[in-house]
Protein backbone atom coordinates (compact mmCIF):
# COMPACT_ATOMS: atom_id res chain seq x y z
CA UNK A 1 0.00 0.00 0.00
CA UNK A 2 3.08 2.14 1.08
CA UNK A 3 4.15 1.79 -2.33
CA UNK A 4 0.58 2.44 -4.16
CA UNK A 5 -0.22 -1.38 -4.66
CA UNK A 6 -3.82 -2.33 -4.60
CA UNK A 7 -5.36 -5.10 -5.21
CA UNK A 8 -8.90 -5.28 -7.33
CA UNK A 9 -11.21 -7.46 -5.00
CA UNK A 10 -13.24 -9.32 -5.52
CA UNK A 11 -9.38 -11.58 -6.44
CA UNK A 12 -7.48 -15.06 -6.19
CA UNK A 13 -4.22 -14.78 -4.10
CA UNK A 14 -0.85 -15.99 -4.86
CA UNK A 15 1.35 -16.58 -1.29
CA UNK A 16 5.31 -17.18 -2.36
CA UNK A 17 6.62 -18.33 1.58
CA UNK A 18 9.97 -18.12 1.78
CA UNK A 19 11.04 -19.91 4.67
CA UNK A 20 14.21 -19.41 6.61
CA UNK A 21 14.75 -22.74 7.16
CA UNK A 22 12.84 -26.69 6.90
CA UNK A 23 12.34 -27.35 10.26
CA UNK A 24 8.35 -26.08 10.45
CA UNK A 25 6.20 -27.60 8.48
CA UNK A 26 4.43 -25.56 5.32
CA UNK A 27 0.86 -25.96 7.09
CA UNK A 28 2.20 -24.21 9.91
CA UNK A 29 3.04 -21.18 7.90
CA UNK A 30 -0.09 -21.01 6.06
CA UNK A 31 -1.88 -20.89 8.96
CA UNK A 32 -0.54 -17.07 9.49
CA UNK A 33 -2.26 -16.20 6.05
CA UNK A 34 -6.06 -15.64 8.49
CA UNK A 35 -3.58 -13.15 10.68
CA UNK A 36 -2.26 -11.69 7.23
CA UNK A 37 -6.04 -11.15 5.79
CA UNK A 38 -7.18 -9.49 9.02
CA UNK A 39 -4.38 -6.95 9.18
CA UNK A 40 -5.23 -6.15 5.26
CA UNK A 41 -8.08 -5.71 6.73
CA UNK A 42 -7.26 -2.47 9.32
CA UNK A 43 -4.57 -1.69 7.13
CA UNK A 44 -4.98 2.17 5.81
CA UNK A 45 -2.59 4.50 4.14
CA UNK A 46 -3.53 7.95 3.30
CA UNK A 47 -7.19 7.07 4.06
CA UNK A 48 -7.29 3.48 1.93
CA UNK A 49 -8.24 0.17 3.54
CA UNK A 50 -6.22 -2.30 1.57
CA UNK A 51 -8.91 -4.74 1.93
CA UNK A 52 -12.86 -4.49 2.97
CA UNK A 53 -13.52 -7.97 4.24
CA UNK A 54 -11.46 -11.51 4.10
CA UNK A 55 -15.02 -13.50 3.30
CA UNK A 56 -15.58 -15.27 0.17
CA UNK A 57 -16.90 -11.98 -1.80
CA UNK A 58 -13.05 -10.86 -1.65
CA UNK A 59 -11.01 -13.54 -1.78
CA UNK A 60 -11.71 -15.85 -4.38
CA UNK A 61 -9.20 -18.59 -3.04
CA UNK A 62 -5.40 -19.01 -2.80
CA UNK A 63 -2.45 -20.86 -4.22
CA UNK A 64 0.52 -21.50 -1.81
CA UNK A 65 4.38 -22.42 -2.77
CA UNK A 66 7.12 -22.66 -0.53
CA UNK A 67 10.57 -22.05 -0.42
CA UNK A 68 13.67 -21.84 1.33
CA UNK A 69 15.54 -18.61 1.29
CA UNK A 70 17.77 -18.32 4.77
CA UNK A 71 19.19 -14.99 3.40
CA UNK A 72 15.92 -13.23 3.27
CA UNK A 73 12.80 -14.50 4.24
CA UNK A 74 9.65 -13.34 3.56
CA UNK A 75 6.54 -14.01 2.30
CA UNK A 76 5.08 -12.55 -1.28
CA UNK A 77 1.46 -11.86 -2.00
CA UNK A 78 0.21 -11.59 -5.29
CA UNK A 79 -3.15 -10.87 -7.25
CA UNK A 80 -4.64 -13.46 -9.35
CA UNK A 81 -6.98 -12.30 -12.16
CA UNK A 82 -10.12 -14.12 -11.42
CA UNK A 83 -11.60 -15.43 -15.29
CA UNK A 84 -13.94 -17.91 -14.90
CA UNK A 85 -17.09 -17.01 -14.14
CA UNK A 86 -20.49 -19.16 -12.02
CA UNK A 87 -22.21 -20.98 -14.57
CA UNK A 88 -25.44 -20.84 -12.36
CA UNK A 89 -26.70 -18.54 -9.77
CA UNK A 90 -25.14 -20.59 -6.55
CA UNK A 91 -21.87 -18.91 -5.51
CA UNK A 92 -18.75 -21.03 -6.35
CA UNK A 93 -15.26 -19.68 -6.63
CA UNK A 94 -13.28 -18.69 -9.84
């Protein structure tokens, strides 16, 4: 946000982890992503919430990889154009 990034919600999410090591497992990271979400959440810079809500209306789903980088680790979030489209009225995910 800092650096004018937005996302355009309603999106599928990209996580890159890049660990600093093996020894906890990849589940265990992922599990930060619902602590991640929230603080997008009550994130604001010059007046901008980065994101509205973390339910299903925003965030069409996720794709995880993990990696090991002990020099820098990090995690990298990225948007995922969301192109298909509900065939019916029920919601599903794109």
């Amino acid at each position: 946000m800092v650096d004018n990034i937005a996302f355009e919600w309603p999106c599928k999410l990209k996580l890159d982890w890049y660990l600093p090591d093996g020894r906890i497992d990849p589940y265990n990271w992922a599990f930060l992503k619902k602590f991640i979400f929230d603080g997008m959440q009550t994130a604001k810079v010059r007046g901008n919430i980065f994101l509205q809500n973390d339910n299903i209306k925003h965030i069409k789903g996720f794709d995880e990889d993990f990696y090991i980088d002990t020099s820098n680790p990090r995690l990298e979030i990225y948007e995922l154009i969301v192109t298909k489209k509900p065939s019916d009225k029920n919601e599903h995910c794109g």
